[in-house]
Every structure is written in structure tokens, then in C-alpha cells.
PDB file of N, CA and C in Angstrom:
ATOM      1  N   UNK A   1       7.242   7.660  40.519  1.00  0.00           N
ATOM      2  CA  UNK A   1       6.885   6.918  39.344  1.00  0.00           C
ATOM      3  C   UNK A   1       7.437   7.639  38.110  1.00  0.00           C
ATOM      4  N   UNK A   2       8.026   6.797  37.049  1.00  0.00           N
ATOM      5  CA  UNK A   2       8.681   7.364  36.132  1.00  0.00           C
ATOM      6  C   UNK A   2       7.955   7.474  34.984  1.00  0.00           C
ATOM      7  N   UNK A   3       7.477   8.966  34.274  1.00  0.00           N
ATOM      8  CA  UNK A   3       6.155   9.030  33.469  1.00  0.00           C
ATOM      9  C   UNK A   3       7.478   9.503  31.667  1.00  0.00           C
ATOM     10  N   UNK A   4       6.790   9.040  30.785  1.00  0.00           N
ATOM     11  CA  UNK A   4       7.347   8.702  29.625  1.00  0.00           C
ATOM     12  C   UNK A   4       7.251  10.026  29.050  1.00  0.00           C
ATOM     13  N   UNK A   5       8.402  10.638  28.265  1.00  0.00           N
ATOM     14  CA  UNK A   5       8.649  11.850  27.889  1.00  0.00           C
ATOM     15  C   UNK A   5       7.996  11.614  26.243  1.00  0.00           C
ATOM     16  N   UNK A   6       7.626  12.984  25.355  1.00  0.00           N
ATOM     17  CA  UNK A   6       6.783  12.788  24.477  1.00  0.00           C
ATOM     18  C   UNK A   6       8.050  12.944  23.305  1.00  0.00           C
ATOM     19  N   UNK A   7       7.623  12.011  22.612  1.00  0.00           N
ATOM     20  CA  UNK A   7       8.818  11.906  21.259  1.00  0.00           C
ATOM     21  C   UNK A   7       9.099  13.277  20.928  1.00  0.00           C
ATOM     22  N   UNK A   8      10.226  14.191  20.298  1.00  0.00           N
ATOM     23  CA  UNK A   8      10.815  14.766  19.480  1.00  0.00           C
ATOM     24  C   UNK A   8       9.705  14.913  18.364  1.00  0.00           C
ATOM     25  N   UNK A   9      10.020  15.884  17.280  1.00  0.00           N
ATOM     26  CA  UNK A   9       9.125  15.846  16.116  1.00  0.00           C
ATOM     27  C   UNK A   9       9.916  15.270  14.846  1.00  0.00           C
ATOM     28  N   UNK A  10      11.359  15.508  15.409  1.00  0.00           N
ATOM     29  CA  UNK A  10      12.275  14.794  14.460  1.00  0.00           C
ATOM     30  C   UNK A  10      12.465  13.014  14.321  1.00  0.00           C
ATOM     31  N   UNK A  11      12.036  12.782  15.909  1.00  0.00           N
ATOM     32  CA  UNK A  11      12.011  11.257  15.784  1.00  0.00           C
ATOM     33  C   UNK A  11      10.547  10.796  15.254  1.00  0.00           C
ATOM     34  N   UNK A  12       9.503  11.681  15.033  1.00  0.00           N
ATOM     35  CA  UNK A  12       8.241  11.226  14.527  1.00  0.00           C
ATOM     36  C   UNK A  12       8.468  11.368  12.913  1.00  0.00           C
ATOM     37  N   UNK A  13       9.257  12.229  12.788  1.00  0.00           N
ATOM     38  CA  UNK A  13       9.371  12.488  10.809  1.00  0.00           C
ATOM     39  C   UNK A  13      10.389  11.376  10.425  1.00  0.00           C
ATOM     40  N   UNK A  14      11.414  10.904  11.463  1.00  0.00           N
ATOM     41  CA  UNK A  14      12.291  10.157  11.118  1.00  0.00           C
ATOM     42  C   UNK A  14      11.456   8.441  10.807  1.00  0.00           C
ATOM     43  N   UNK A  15      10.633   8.359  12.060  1.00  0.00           N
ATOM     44  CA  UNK A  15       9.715   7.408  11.735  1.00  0.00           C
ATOM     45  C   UNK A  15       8.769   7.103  11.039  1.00  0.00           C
ATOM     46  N   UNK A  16       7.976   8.356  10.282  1.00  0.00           N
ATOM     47  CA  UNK A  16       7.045   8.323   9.281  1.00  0.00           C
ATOM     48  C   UNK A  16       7.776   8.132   8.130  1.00  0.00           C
ATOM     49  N   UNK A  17       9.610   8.195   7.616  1.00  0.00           N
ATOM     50  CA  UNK A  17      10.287   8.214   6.396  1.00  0.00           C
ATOM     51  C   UNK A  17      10.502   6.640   6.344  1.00  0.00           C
ATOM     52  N   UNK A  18      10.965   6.330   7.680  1.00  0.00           N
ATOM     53  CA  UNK A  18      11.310   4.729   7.544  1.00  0.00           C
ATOM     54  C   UNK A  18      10.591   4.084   7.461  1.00  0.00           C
ATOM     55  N   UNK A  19       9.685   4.315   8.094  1.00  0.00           N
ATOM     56  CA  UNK A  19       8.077   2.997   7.574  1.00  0.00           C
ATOM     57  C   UNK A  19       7.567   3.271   6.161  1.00  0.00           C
ATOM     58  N   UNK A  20       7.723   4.796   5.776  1.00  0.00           N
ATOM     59  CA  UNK A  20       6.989   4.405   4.147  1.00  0.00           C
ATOM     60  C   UNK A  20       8.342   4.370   3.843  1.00  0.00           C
ATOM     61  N   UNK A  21       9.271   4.211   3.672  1.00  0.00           N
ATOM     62  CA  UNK A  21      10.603   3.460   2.752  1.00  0.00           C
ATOM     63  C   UNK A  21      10.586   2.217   2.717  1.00  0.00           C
ATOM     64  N   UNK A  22       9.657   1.585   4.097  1.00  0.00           N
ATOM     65  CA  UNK A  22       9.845   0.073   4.331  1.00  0.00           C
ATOM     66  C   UNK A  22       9.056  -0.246   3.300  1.00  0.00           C
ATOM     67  N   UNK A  23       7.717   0.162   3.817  1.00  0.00           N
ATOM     68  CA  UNK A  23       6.470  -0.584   2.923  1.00  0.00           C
ATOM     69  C   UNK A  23       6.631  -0.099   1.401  1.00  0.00           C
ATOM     70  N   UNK A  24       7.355   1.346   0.903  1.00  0.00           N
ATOM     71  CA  UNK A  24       7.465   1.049  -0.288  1.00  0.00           C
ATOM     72  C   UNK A  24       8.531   0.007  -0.941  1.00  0.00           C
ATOM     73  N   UNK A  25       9.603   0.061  -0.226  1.00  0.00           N
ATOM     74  CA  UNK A  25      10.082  -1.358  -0.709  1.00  0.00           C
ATOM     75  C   UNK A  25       8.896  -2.598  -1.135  1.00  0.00           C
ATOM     76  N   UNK A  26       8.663  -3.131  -0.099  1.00  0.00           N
ATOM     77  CA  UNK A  26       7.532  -3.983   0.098  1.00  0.00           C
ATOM     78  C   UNK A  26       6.659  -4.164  -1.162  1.00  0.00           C
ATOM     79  N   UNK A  27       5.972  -3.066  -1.364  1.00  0.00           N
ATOM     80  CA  UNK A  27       5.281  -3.125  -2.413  1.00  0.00           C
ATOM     81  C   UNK A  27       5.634  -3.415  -3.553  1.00  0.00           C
ATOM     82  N   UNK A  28       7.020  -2.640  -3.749  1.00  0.00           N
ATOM     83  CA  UNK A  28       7.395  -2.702  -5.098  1.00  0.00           C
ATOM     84  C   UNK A  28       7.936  -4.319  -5.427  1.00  0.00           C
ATOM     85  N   UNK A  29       9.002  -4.982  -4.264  1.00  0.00           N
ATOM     86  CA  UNK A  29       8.902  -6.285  -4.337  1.00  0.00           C
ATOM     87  C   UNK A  29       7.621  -7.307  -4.832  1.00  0.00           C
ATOM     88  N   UNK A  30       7.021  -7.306  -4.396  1.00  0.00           N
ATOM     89  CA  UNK A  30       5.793  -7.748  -4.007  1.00  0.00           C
ATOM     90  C   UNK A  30       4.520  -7.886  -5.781  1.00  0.00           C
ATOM     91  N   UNK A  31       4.980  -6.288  -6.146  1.00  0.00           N
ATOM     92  CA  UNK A  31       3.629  -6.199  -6.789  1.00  0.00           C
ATOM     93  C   UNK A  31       4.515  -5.500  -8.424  1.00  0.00           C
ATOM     94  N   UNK A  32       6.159  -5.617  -8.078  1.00  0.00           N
ATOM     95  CA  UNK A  32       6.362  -4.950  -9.377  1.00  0.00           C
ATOM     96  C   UNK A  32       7.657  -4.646  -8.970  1.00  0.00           C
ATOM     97  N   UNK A  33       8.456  -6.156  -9.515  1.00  0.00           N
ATOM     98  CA  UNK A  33       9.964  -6.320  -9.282  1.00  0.00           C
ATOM     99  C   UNK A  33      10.664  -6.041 -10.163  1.00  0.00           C
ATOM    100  N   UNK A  34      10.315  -5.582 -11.211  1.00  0.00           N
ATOM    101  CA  UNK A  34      11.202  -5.122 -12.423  1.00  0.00           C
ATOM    102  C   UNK A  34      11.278  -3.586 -12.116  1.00  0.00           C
ATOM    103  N   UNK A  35      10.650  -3.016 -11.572  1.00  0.00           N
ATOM    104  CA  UNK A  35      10.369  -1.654 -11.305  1.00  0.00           C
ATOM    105  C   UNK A  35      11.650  -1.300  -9.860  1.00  0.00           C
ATOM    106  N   UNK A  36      11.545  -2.249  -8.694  1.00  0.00           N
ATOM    107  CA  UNK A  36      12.524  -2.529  -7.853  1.00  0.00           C
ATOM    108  C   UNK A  36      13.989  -3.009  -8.379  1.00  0.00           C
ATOM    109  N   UNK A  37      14.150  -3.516  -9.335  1.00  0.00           N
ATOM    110  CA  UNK A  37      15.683  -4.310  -9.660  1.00  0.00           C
ATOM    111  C   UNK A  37      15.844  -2.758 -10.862  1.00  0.00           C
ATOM    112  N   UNK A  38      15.441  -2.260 -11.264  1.00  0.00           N
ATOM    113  CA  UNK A  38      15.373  -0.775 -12.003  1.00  0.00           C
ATOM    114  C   UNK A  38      15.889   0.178 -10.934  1.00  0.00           C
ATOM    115  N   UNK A  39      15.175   0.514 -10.091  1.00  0.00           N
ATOM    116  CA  UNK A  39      15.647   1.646  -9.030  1.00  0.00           C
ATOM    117  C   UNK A  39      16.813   1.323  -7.813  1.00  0.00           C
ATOM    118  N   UNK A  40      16.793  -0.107  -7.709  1.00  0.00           N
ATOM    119  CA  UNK A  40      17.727   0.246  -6.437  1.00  0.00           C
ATOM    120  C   UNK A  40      18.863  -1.154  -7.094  1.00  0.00           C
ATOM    121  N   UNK A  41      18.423  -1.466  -8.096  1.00  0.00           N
ATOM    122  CA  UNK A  41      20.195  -2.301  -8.416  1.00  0.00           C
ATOM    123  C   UNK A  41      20.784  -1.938  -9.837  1.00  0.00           C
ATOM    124  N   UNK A  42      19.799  -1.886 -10.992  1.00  0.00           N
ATOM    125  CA  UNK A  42      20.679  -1.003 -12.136  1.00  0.00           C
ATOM    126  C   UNK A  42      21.610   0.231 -11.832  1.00  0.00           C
ATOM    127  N   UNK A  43      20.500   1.001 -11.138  1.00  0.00           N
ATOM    128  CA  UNK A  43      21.308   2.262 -11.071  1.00  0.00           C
ATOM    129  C   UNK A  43      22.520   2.338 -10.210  1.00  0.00           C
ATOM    130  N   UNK A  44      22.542   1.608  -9.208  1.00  0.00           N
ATOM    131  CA  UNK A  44      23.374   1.608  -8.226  1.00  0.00           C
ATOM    132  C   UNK A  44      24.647   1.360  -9.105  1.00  0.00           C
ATOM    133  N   UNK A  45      24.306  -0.497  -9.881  1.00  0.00           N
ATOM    134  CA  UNK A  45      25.453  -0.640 -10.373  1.00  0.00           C
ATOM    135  C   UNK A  45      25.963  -0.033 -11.586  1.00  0.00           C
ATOM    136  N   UNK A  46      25.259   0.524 -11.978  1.00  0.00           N
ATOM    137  CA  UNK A  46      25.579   1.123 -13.342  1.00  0.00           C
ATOM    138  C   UNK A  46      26.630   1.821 -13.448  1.00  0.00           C
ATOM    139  N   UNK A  47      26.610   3.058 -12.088  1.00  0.00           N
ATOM    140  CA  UNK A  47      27.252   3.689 -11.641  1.00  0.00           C
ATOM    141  C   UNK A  47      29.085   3.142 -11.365  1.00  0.00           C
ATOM    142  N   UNK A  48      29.302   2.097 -11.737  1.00  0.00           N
ATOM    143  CA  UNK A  48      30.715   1.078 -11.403  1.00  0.00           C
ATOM    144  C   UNK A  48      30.358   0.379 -13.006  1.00  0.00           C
ATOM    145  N   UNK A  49      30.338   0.487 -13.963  1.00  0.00           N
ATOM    146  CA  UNK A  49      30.317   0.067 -15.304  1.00  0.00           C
ATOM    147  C   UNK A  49      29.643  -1.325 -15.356  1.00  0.00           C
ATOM    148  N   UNK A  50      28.722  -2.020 -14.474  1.00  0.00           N
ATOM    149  CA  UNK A  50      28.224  -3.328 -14.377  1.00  0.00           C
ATOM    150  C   UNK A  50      26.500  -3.022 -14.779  1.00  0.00           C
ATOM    151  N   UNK A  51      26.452  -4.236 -15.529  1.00  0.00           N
ATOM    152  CA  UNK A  51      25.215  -4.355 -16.655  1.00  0.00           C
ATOM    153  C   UNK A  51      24.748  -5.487 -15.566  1.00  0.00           C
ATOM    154  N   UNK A  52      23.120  -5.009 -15.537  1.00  0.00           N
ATOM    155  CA  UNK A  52      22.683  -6.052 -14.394  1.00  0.00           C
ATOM    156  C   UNK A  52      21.113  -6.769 -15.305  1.00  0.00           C
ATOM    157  N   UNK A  53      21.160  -7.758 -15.468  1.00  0.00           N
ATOM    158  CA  UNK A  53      19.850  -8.449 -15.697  1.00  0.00           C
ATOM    159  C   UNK A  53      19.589  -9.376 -15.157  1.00  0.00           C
ATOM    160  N   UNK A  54      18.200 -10.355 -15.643  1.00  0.00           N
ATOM    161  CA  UNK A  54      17.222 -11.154 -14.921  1.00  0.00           C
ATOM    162  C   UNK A  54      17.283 -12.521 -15.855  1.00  0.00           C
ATOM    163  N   UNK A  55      18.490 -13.274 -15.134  1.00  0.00           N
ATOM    164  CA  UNK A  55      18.445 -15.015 -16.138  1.00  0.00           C
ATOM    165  C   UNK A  55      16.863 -15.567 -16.056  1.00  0.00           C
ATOM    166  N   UNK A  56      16.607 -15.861 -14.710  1.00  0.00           N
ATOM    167  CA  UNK A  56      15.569 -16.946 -14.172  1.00  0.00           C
ATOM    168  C   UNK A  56      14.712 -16.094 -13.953  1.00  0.00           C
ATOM    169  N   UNK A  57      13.222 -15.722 -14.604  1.00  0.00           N
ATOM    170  CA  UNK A  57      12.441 -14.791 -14.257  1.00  0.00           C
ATOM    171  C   UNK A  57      11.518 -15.444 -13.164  1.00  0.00           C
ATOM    172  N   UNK A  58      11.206 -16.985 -13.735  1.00  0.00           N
ATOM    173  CA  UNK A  58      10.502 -17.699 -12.274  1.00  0.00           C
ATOM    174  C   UNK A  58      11.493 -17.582 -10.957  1.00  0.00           C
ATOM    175  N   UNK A  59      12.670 -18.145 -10.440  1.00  0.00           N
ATOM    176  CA  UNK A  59      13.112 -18.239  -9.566  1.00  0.00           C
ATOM    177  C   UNK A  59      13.553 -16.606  -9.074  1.00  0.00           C
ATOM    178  N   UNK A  60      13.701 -15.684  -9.843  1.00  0.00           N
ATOM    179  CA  UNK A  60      13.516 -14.323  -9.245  1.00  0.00           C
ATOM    180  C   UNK A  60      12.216 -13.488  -8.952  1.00  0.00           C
ATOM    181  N   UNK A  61      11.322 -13.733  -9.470  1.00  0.00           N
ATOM    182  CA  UNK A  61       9.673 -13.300  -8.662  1.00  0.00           C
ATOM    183  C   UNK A  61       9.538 -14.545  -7.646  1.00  0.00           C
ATOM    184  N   UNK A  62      10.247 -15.659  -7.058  1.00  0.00           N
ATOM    185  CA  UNK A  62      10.195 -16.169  -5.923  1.00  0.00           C
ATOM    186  C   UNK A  62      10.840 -15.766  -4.895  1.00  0.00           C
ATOM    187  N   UNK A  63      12.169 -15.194  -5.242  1.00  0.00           N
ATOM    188  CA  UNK A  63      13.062 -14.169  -4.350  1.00  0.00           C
ATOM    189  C   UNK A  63      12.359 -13.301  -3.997  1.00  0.00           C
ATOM    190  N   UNK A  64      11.925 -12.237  -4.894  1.00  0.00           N
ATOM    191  CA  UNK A  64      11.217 -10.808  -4.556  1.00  0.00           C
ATOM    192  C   UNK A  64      10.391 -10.825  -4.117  1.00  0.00           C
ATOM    193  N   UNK A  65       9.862 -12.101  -4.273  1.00  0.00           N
ATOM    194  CA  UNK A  65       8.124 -12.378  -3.008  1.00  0.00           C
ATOM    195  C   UNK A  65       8.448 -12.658  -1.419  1.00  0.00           C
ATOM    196  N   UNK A  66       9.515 -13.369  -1.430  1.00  0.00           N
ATOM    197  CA  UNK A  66      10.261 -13.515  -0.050  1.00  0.00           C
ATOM    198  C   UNK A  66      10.777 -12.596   0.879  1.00  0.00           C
ATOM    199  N   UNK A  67      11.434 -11.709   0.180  1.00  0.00           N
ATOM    200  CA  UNK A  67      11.950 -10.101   0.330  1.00  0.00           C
ATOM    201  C   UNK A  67      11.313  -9.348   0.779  1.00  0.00           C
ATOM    202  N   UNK A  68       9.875  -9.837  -0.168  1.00  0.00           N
ATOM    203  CA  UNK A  68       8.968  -8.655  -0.020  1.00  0.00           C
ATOM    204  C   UNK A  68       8.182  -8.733   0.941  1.00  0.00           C
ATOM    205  N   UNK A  69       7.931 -10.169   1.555  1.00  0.00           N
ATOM    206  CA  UNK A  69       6.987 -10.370   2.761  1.00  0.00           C
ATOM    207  C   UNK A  69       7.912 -10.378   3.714  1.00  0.00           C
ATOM    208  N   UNK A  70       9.141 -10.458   3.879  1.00  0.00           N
ATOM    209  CA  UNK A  70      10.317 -10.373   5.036  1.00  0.00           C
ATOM    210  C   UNK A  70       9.876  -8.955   5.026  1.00  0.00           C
ATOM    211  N   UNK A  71       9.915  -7.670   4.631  1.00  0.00           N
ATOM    212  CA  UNK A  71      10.105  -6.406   4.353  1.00  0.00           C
ATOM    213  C   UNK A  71       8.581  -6.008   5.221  1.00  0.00           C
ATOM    214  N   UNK A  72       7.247  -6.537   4.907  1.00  0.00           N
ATOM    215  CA  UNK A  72       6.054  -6.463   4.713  1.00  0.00           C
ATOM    216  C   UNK A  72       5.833  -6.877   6.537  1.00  0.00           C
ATOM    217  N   UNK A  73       6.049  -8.252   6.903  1.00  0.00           N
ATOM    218  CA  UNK A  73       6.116  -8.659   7.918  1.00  0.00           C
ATOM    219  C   UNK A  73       6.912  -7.700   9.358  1.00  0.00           C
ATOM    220  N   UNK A  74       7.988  -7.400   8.721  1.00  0.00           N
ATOM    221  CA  UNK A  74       8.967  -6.681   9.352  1.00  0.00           C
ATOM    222  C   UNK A  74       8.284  -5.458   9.989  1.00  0.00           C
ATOM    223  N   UNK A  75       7.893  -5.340   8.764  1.00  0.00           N
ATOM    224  CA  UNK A  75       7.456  -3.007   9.316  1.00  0.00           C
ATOM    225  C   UNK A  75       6.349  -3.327   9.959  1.00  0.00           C
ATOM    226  N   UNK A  76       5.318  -4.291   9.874  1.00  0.00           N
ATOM    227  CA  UNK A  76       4.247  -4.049  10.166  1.00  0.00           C
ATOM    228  C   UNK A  76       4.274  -4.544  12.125  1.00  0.00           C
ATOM    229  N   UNK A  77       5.291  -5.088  12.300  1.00  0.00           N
ATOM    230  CA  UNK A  77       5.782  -6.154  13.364  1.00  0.00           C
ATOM    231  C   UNK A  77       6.197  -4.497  14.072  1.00  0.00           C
ATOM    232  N   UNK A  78       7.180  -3.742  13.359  1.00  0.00           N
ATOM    233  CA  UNK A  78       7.650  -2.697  14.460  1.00  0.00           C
ATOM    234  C   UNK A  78       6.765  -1.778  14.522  1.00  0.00           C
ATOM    235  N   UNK A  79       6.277  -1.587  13.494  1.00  0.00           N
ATOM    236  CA  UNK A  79       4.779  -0.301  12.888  1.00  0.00           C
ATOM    237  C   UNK A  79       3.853  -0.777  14.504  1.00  0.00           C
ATOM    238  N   UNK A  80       3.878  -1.827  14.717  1.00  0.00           N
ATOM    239  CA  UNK A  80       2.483  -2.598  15.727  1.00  0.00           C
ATOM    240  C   UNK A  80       3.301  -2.084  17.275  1.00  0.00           C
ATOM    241  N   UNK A  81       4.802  -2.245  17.206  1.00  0.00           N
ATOM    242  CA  UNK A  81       5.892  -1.976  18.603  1.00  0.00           C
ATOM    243  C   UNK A  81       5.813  -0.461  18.820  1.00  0.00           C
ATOM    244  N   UNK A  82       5.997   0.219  17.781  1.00  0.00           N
ATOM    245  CA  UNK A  82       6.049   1.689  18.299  1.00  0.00           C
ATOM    246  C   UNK A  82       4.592   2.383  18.560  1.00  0.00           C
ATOM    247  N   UNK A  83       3.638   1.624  17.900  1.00  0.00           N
ATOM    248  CA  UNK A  83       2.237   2.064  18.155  1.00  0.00           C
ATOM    249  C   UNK A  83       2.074   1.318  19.687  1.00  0.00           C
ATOM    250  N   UNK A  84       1.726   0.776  20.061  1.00  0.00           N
ATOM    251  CA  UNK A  84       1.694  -0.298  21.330  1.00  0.00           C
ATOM    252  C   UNK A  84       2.471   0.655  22.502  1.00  0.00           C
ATOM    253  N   UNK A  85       3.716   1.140  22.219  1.00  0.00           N
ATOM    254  CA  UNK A  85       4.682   1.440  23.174  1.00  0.00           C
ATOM    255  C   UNK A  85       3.879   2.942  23.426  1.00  0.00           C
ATOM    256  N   UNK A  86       3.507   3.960  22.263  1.00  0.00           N
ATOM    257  CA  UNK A  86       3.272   5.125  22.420  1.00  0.00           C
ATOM    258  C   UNK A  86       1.759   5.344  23.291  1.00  0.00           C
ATOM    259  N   UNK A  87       1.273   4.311  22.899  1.00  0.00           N
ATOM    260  CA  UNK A  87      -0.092   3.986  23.197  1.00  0.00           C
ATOM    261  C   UNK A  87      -0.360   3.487  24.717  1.00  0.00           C
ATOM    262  N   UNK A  88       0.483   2.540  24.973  1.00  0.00           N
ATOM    263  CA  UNK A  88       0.339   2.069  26.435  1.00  0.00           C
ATOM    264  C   UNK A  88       1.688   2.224  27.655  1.00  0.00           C
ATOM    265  N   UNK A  89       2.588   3.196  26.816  1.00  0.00           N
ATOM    266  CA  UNK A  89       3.928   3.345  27.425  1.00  0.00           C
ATOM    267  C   UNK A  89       3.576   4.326  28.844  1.00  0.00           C
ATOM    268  N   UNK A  90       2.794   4.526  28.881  1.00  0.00           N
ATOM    269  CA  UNK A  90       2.568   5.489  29.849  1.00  0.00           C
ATOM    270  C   UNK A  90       2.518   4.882  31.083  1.00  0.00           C
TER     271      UNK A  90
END
């Protein structure tokens, strides 16, 4: 019978970085999208001489709510797979 070897400590730190990167995405979508289009698209583009703003403020807090529950849904979907697997993989 083939018995399940115990994760690495590097694949447990690697997994505790990606789930809170997920859900902080998530949040910030979610609960404070000006704060998100600030950190991960001004700066990015800034960096290449491109000025980035917000035409449609309604139809973009409908995006970032979408994003943000794709993002939200997502982690919590694999967050539930790797708990499940560690839990009953045996």
C-alpha cells in the first residue's frame, strides 16, 4: 500500500505566500479598488511612461467585483483541495 509522503517546508511556505497573495488580491478588489488599480497597474505602467486612469467608475467597481469573487471563489475552491487532500490523503 502506497502511504503519502509529508510536504517539504518549502512547499508549505510556498503555499501559505500564494493563498495570502490570492485573498489579498481578493480583498483589495472587492473592498478597495482604487487601492488595487494604485499597486498593481499605475506602478507597473508607469514604469513604460503610460498614465493610467478610471473613465467609468460604475462599470469599473463592476469589473473589480467580478475579479474579485473569481479570485475569492478560486483560493477558497483550492484552499478547500489542499486541505481535503492533506487531511484525507492518507
Amino acid at each position: 500500500m502506497l502511504e503519502s509522503e509529508p510536504m517539504p517546508w518549502f512547499g508549505l511556505i510556498f503555499l501559505i505566500a500564494f493563498f495570502s497573495f490570492c485573498f489579498f488580491q481578493a480583498y483589495l478588489l472587492l473592498r478597495h479598488p482604487a487601492s488595487w488599480v494604485e499597486w498593481f497597474v499605475r506602478k507597473l505602467w508607469k514604469s513604460f511612461g503610460i498614465a493610467v486612469s478610471i473613465a467609468d467608475e460604475q462599470k469599473f467597481r463592476r469589473q473589480t467585483t467580478f475579479l474579485g469573487m473569481v479570485y475569492l471563489i478560486s483560493g477558497i475552491i483550492m484552499l478547500g483541495f489542499f486541505v481535503s487532500v492533506g487531511a484525507f490523503g492518507r
